[in-house]
N, C-alpha and C. Protein backbone atom coordinates (compact mmCIF):
# COMPACT_ATOMS: atom_id res chain seq x y z
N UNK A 1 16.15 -27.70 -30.98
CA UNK A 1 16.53 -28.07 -29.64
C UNK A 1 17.78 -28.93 -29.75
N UNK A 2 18.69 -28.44 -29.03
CA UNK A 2 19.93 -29.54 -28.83
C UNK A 2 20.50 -29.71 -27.53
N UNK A 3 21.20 -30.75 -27.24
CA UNK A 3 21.88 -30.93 -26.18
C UNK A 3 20.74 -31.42 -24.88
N UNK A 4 20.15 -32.13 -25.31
CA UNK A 4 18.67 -32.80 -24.71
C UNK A 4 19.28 -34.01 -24.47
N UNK A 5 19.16 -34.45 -22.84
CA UNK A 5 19.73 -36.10 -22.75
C UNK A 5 18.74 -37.08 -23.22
N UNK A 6 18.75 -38.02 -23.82
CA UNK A 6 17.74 -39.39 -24.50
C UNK A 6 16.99 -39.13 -23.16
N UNK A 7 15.72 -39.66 -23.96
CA UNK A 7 14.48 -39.93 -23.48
C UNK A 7 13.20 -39.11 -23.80
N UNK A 8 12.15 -39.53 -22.78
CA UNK A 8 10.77 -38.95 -23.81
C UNK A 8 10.14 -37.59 -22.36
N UNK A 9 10.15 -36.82 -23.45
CA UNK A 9 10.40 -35.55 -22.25
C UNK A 9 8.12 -34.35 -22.96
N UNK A 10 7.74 -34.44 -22.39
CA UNK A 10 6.22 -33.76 -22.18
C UNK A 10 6.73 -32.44 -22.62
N UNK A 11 6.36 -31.78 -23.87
CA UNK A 11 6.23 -30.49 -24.29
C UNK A 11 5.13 -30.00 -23.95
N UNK A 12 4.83 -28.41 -23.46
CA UNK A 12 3.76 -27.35 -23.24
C UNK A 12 4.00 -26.22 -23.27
N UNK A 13 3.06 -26.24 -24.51
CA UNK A 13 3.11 -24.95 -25.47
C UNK A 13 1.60 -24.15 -25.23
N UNK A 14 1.84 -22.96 -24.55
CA UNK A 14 1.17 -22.08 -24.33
C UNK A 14 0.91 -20.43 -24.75
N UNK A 15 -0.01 -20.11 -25.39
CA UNK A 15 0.27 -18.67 -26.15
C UNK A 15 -1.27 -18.34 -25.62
N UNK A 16 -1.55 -16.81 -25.61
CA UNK A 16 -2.36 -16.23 -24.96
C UNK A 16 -3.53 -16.15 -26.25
N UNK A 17 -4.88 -16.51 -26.03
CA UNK A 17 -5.96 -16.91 -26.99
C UNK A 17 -5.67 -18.05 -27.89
N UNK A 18 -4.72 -18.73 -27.25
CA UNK A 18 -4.71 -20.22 -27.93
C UNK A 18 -5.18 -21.67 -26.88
N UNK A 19 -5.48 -22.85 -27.55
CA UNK A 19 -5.49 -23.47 -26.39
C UNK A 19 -4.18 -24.19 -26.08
N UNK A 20 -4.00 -24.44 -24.69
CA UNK A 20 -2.41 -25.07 -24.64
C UNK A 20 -2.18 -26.43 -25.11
N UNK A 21 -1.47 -26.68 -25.17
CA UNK A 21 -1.20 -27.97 -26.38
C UNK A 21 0.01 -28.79 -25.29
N UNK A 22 -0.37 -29.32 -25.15
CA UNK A 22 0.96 -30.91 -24.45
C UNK A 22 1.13 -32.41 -25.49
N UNK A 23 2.67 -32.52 -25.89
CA UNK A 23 3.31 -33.59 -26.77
C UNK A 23 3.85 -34.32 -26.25
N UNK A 24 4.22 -35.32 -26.30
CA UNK A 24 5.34 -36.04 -25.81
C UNK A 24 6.20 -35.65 -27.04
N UNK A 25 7.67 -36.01 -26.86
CA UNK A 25 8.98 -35.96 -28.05
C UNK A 25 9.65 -36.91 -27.23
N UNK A 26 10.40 -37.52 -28.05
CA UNK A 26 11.41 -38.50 -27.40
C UNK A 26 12.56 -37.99 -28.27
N UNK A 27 13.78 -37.92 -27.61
CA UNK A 27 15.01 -38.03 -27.86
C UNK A 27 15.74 -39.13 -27.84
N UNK A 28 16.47 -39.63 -29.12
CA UNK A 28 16.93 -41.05 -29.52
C UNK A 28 18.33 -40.72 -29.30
N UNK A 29 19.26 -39.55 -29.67
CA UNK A 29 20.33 -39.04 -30.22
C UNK A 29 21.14 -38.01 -30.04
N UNK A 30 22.13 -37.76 -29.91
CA UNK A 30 22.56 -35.99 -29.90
C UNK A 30 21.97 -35.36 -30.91
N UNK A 31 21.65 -35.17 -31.87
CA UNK A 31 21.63 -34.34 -33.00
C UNK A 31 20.51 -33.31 -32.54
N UNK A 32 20.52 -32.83 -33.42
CA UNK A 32 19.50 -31.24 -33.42
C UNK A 32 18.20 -31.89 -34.09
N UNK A 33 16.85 -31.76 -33.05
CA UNK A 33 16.01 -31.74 -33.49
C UNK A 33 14.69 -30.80 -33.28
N UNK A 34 14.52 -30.77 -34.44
CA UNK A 34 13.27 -29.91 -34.78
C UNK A 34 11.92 -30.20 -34.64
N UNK A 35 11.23 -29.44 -34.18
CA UNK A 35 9.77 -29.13 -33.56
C UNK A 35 9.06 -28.37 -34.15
N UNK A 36 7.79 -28.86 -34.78
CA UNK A 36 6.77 -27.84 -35.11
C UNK A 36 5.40 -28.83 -34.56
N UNK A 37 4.32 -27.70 -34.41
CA UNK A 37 3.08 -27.67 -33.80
C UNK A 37 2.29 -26.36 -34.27
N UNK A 38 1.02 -26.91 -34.05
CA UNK A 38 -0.08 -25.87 -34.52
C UNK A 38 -0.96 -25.56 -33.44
N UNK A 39 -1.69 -24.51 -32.98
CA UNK A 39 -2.20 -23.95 -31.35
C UNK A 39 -3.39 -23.86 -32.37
N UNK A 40 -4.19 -24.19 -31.59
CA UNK A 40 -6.25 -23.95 -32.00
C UNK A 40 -6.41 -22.62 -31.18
N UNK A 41 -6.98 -21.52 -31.45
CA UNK A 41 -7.77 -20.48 -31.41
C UNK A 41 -8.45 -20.73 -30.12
N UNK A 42 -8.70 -19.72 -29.40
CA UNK A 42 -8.98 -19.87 -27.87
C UNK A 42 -9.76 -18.98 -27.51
N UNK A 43 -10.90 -18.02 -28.02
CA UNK A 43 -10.90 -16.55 -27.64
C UNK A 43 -11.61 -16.51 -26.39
N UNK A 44 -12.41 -17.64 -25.48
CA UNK A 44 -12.73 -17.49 -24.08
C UNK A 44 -11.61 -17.76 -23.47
N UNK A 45 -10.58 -17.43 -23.88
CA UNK A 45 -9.40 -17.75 -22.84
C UNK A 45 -8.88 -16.36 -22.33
N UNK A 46 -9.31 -15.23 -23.73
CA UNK A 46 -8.74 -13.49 -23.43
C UNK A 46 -9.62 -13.01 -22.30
N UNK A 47 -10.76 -13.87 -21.47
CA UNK A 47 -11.47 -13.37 -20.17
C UNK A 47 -10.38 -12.38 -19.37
N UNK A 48 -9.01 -13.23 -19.15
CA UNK A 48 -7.82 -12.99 -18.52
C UNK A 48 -7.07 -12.67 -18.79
N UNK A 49 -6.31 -11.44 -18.04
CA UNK A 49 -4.70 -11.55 -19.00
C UNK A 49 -3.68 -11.46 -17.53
N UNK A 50 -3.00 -12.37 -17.85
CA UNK A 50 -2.02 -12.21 -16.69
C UNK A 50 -0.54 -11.65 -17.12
N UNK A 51 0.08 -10.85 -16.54
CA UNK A 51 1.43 -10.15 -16.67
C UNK A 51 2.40 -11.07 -15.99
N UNK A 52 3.81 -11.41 -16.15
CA UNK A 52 4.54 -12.09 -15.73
C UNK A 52 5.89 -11.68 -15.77
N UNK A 53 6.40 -11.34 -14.46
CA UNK A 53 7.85 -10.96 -15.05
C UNK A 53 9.14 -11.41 -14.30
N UNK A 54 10.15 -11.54 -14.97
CA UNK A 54 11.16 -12.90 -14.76
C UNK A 54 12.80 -11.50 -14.46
């Protein structure tokens, strides 16, 4: 991620049979920073599938 103005900005990370995951990250700096996270396994979540298109 780059070009993010300072401050502490709520990540949500959502993938289909995972559970969704919310972080905080704070941005100190310009520079490029990197993000990793791990999603827990969800399989009462495949009840649903929703289509979405942009």
């Amino acid at each position: 991620m780059k070009n993010i103005p300072k401050g502490t900005y709520t990540v949500t990370v959502r993938l289909l049979g995972y559970q969704t995951k919310k972080e905080k990250i704070e941005f100190t700096n310009d520079s490029i920073e990197n993000y990793s996270t791990t999603l827990r396994e969800d399989y009462g979540s495949l009840v649903e599938v929703v289509f979405s298109v942009s």
